[in-house]
Structure formats: structure tokens, C-alpha cells
Protein backbone atom coordinates (compact mmCIF):
# COMPACT_ATOMS: atom_id res chain seq x y z
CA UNK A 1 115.07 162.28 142.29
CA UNK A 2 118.05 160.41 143.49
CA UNK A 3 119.32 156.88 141.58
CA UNK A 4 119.01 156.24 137.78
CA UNK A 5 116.41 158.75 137.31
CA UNK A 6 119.11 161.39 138.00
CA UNK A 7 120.40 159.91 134.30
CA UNK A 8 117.17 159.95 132.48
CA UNK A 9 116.97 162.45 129.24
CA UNK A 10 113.83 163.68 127.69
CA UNK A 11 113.17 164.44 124.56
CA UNK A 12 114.15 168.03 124.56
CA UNK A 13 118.09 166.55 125.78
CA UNK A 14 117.65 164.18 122.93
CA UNK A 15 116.90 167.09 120.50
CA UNK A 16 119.82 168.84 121.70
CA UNK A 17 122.10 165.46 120.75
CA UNK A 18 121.00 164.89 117.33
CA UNK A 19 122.53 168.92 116.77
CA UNK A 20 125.93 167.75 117.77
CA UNK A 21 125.11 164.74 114.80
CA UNK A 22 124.86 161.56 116.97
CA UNK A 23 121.88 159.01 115.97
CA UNK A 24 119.77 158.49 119.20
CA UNK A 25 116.47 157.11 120.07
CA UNK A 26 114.97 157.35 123.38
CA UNK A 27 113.45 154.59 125.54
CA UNK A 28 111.82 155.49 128.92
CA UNK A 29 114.50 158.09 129.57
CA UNK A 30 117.39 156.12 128.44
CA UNK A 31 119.41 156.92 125.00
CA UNK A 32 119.76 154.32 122.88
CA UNK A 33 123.19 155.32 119.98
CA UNK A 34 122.60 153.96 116.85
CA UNK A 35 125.22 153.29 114.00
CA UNK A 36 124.95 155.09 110.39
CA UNK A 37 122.53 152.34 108.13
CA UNK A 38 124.48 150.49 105.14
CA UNK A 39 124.22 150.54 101.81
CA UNK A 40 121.96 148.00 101.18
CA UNK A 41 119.50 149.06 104.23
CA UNK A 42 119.34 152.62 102.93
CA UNK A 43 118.41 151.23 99.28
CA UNK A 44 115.57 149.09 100.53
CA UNK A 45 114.39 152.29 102.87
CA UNK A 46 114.87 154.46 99.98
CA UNK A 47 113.05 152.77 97.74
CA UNK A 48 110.06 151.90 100.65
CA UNK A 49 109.50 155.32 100.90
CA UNK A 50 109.29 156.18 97.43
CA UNK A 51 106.31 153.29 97.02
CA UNK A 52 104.79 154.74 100.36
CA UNK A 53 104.89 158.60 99.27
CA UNK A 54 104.31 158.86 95.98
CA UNK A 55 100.92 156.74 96.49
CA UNK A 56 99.93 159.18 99.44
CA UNK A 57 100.97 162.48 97.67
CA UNK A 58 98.73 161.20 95.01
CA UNK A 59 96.00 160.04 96.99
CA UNK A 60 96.34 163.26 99.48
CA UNK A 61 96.22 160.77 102.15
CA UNK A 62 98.27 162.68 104.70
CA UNK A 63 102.23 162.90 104.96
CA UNK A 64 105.14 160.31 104.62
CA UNK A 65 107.88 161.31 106.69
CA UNK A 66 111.67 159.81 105.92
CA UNK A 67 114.20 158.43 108.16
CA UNK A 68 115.37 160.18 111.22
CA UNK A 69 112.11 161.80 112.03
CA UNK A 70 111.50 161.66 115.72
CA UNK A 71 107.86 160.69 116.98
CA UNK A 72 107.23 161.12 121.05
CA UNK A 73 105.27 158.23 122.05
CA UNK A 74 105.67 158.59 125.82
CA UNK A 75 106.04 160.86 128.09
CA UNK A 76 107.76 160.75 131.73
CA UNK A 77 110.12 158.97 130.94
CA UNK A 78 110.10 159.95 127.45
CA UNK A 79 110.21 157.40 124.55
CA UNK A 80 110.85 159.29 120.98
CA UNK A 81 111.59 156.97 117.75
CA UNK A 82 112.32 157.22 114.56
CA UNK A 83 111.15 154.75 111.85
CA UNK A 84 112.78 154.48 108.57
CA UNK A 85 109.29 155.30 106.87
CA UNK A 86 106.51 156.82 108.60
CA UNK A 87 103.12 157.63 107.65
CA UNK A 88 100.28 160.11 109.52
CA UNK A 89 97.19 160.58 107.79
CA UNK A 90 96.20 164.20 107.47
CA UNK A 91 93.61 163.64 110.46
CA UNK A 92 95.82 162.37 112.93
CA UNK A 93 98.62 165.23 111.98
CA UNK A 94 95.76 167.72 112.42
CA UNK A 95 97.61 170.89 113.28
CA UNK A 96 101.24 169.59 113.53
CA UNK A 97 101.71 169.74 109.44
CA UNK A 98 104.31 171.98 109.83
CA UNK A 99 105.69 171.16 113.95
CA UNK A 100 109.56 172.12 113.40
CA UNK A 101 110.12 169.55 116.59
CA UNK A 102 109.63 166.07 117.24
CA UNK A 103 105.70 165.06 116.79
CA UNK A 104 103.84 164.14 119.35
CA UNK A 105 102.07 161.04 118.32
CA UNK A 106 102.51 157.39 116.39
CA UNK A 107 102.04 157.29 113.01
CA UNK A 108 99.25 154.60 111.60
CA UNK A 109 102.02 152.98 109.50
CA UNK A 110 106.21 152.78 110.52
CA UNK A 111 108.61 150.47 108.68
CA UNK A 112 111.76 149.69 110.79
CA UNK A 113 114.64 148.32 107.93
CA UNK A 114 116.55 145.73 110.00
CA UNK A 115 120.22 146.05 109.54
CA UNK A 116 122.62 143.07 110.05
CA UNK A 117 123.88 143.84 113.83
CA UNK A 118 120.41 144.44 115.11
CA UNK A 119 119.29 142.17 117.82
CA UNK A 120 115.97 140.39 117.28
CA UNK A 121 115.08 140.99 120.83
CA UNK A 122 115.96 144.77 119.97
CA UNK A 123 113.42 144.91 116.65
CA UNK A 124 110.44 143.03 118.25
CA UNK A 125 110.94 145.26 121.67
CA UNK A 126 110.56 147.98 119.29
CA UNK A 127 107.25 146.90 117.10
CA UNK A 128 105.65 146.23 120.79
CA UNK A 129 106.23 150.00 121.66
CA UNK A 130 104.69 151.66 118.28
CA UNK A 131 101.90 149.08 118.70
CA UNK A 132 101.39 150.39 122.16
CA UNK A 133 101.42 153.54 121.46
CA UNK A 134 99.09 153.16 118.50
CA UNK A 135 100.43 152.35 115.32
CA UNK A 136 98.14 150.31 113.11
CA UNK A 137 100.63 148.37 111.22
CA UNK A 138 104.58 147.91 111.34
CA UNK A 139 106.68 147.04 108.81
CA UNK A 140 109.67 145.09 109.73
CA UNK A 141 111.66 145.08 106.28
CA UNK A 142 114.62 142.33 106.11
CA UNK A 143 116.75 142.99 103.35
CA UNK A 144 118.93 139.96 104.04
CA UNK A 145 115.92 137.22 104.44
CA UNK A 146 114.44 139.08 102.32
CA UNK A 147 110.89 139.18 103.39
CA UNK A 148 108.52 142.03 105.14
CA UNK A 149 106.17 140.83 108.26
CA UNK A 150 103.45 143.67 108.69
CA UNK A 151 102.37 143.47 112.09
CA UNK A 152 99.06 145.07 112.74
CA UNK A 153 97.41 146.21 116.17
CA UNK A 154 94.83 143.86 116.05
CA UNK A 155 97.32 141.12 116.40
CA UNK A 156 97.60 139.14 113.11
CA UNK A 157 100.89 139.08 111.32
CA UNK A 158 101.20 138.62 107.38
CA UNK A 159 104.84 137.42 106.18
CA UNK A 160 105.58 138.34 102.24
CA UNK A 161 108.98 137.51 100.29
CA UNK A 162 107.70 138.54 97.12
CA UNK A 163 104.79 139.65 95.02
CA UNK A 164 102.48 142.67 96.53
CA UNK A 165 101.56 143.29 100.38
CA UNK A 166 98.19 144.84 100.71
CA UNK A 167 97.87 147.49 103.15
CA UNK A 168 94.91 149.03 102.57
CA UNK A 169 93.57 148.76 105.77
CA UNK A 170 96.31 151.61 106.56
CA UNK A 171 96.49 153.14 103.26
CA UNK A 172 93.36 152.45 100.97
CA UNK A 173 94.01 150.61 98.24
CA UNK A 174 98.01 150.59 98.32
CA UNK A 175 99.77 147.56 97.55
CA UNK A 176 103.48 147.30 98.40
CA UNK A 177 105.38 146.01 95.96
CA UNK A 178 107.83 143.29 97.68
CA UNK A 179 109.86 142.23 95.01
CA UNK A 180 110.67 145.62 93.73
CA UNK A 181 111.67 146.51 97.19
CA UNK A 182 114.26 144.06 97.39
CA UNK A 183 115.41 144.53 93.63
């Protein structure tokens, strides 16, 4: 290897970072810092994830995972993520319930919170890679438009400011409840 690759960090450098407490996320080799989340984006994740896992604990649906969590989507170079709000039903975590390192797969539903420096080019860039790596539906959750666009792998894109998003395509019969999210 000579060049850039010389510089490129897998996943298992990038677990090693995230012990020495620096936000990360890897794409194709190449860290990516990210800044601690404000108040007003952690509210809005919070209370995304509360909707999102208290409907699949009590459906038994699979597992909601929180912010932080690292999912590999790529290998050589590596690509690892993490959403603010992840979901794996119980079929696609299959034996990797209780995986103490990053998993090794896409969720079927992420929500990325935007926060007020990121770059459009930045969020969309990253919707295209959990898409491609097999997410069913992302959540892009604006807290300063505020509005959630659920992009889904099929292509179509629903835009909703208020009321109740259905995702039950993703999540049978769940409903997200827009306004409260932005209360």
C-alpha cells in the first residue's frame, strides 16, 4: 500500500478512538469527527426513540438501538455509522442480540437528527449510504424546519411537519407521532 491508503482506518482503529471519547464515523477508511449534539437535537432524538422503542418492546419486533451505536456497512475500506435511532428486527439481528462490538449490518429503519452546522450535502451523502447498504427507510428529523422526510429504498420520499407518519411498512402498524416529536 503506498499513498492515502497508508491513512485509511478500519473499524477496529475506529473502536479503539471512541475509548479515548472522540465521536467518529467512518467513511471508506476515512474518519469523519463529529461535535457533541445540542440541546434541542438530543430532545427530538430522545424523544424519537422513546416512540420507536416502546412500540417495538411491545410488539417484540426486534431491538431499537440509541445514539452512538456503530453499524459496519462496508468493508475494505470500512464504512461504520451511527444513527441517532436505529432499528433491527429480531430476524435480521439473528445471532448478534448480544455482539459487544460494532454490528455488522444496516438496520431496516435509522433516523439521522440534523443539527444546525450539518451540511446538506453531508446528510443526503449519508441517507445514500444506509440505502445502499440496505436500510428500508431513513429518517431525516429537522428540528429547526421542523419536518421529517422518510426516505425509503424503493425510492419514494414522504415529507411530514405534523400529524402522524406511518411506517408500517418498516414497523407494522407504528405511526410516528410528528408533532409530539417536535413538542
Amino acid at each position: 500500500m503506498s499513498g492515502t491508503e497508508d491513512r485509511l482506518t478500519t473499524a477496529e482503529g475506529l473502536s479503539g478512538l471512541s475509548d479515548q471519547g472522540q465521536r467518529c464515523e467512518l467513511v471508506d477508511g476515512v474518519l469523519r469527527m463529529m461535535s457533541p449534539a445540542g440541546g434541542r437535537h438530543g430532545a427530538v432524538a430522545g424523544e424519537l426513540f422513546l416512540q420507536v422503542a416502546s412500540y417495538v418492546k411491545q410488539h417484540r419486533l426486534g431491538r431499537t438501538f440509541a445514539a452512538e451505536t456503530g453499524f459496519v456497512l462496508r468493508r475494505d475500506p470500512d464504512t461504520v455509522l451511527a444513527p441517532d435511532v436505529a432499528f433491527v428486527s429480531h430476524a435480521r439481528l439473528g445471532n448478534f442480540t448480544r455482539h459487544p462490538g460494532y454490528l455488522p449490518m444496516s438496520p431496516e429503519l435509522v433516523a439521522e437528527v440534523v443539527s444546525p452546522h450539518d451540511r446538506w450535502s453531508d446528510v443526503e451523502a449519508k441517507v445514500q449510504l444506509w440505502l445502499r447498504a440496505g436500510a428500508r427507510v431513513v429518517l431525516v428529523v429537522d428540528p429547526q424546519a421542523p419536518a421529517v422526510r422518510a426516505c425509503w429504498s424503493d425510492g419514494q420520499v414522504q415529507v411530514c411537519s405534523e400529524g402522524f407518519l406511518l411506517l408500517d411498512d418498516v414497523l407494522s402498524g407504528f405511526q410516528l407521532d410528528v408533532t409530539d416529536l417536535f413538542a
